[in-house]
C-alpha atoms as a PDB file:
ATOM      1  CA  UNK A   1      10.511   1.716  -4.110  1.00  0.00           C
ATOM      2  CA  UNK A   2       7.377   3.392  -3.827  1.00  0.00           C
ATOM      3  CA  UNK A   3       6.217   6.763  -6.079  1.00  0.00           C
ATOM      4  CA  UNK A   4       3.755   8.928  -4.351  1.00  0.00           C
ATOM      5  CA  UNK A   5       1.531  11.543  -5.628  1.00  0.00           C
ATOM      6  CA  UNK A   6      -1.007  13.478  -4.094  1.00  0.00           C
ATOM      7  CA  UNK A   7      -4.883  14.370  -5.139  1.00  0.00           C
ATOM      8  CA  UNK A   8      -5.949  17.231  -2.837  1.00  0.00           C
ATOM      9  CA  UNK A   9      -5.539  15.276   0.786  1.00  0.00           C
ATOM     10  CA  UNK A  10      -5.175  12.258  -0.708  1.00  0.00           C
ATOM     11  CA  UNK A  11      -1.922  10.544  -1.203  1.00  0.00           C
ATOM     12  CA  UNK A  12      -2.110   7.943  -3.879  1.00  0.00           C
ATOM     13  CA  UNK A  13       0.960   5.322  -3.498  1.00  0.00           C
ATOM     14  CA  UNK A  14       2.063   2.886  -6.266  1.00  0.00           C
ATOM     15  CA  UNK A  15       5.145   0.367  -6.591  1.00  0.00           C
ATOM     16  CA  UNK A  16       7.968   2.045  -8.328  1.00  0.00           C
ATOM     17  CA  UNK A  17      10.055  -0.603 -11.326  1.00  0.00           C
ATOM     18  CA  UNK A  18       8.315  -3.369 -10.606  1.00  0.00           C
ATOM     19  CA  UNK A  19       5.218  -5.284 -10.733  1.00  0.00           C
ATOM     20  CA  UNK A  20       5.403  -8.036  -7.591  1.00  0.00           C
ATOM     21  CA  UNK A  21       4.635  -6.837  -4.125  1.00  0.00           C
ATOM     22  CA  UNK A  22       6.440  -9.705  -2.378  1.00  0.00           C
ATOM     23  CA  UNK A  23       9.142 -10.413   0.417  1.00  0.00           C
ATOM     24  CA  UNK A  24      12.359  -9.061  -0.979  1.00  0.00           C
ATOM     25  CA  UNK A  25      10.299  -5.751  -1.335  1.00  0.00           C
ATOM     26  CA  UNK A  26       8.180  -6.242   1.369  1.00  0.00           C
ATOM     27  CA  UNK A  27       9.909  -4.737   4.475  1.00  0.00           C
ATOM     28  CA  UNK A  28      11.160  -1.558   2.560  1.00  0.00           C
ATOM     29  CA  UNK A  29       7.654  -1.165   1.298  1.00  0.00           C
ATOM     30  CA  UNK A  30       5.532  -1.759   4.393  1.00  0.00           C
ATOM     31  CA  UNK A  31       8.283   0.886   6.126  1.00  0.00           C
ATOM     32  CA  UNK A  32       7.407   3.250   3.488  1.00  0.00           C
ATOM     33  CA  UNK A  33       3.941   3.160   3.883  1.00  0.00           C
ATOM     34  CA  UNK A  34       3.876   3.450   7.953  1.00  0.00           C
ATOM     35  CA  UNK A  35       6.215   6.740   7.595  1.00  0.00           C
ATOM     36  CA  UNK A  36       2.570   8.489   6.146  1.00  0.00           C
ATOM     37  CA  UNK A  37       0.513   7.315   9.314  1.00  0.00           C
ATOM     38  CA  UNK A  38       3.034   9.129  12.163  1.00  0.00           C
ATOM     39  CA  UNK A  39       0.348  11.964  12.027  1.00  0.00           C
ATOM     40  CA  UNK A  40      -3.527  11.138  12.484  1.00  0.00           C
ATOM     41  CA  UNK A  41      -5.670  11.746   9.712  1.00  0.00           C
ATOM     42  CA  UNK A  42      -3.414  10.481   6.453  1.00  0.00           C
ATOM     43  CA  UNK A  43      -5.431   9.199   4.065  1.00  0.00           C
ATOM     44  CA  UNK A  44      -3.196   6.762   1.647  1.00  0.00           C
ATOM     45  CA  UNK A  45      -4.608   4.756  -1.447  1.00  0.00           C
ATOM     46  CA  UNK A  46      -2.299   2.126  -3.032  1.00  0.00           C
ATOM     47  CA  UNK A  47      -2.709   2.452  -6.532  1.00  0.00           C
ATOM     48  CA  UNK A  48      -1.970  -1.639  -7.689  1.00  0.00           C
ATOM     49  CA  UNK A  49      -2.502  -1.292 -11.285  1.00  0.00           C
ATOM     50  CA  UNK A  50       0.180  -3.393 -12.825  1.00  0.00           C
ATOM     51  CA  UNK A  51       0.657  -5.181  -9.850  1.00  0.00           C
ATOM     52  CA  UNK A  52       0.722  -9.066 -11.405  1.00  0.00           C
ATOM     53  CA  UNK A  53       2.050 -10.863  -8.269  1.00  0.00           C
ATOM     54  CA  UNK A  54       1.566 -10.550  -4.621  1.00  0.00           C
ATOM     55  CA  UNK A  55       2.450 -13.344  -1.958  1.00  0.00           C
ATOM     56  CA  UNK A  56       1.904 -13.816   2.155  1.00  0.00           C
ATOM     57  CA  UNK A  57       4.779 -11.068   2.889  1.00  0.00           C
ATOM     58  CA  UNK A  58       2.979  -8.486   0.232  1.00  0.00           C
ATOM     59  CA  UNK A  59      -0.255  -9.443   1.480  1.00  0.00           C
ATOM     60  CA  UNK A  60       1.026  -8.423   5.454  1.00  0.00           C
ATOM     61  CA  UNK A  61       2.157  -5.244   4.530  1.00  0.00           C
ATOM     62  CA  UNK A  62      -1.425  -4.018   3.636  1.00  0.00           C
ATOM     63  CA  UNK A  63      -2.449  -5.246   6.764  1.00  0.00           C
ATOM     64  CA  UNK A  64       0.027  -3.327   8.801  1.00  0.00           C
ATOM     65  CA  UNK A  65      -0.706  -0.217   6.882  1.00  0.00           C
ATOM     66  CA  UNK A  66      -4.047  -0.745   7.801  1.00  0.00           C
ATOM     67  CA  UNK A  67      -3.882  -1.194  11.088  1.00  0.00           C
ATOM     68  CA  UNK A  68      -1.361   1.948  11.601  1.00  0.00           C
ATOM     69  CA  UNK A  69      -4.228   3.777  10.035  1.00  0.00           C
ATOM     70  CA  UNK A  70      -7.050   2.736  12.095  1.00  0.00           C
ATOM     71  CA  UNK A  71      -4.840   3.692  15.416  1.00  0.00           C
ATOM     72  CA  UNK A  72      -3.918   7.196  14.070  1.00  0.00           C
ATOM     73  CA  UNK A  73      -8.117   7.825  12.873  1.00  0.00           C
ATOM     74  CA  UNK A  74      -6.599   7.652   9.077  1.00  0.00           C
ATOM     75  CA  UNK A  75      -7.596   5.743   5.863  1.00  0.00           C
ATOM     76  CA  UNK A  76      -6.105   3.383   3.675  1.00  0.00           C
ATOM     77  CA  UNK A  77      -7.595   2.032   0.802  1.00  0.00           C
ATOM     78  CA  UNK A  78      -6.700   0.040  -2.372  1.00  0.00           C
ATOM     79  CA  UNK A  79      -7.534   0.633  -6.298  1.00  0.00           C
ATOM     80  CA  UNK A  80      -7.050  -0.535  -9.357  1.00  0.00           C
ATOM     81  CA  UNK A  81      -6.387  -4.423  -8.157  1.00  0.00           C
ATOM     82  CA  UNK A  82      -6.458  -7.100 -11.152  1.00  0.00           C
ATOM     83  CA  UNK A  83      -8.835  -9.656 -10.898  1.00  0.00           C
ATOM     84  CA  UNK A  84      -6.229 -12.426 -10.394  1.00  0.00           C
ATOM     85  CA  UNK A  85      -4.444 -10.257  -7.411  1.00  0.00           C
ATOM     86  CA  UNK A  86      -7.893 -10.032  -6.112  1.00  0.00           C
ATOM     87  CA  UNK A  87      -8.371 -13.590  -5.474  1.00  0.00           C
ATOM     88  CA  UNK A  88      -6.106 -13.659  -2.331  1.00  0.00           C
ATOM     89  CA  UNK A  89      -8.423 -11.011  -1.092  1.00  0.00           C
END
């Protein structure tokens, strides 16, 4: 579900096969995400480039990712967002 590669300390996160972030996905991604923040200061970036849809459920999981790095002093960030994904920012 999600393919992660890392930039010196940096681990840089992007959907794997498909290009909607929504609830079918949604669970198995936001669990993915929260397994990098179980040890303080992870820094994650979610790479959305190609990312065409995301909905309420997509939308929650970056909030929960955020908030699980904010309690463990860690940083998560997002890049590469299309203009039309950026609206429901």
């Amino acid at each position: 579900m999600l393919e992660t590669t890392h930039i010196d300390d940096v681990n840089v996160v992007r959907l794997k096969d498909t290009n909607r972030l929504n609830a079918p996905i949604a669970e198995p991604v936001k669990e993915g995400l929260l397994e990098y923040f179980n040890k303080p200061n992870v820094s994650v970036v979610f790479d959305m480039e190609g990312i065409k849809f995301i909905d309420s459920s997509g939308f929650a999981v970056f909030l929960s990712a955020m908030k699980a790095a904010n309690n463990n002093v860690g940083q998560f960030k997002l890049c590469n967002a299309t203009e039309d994904v950026m609206e429901l920012f």
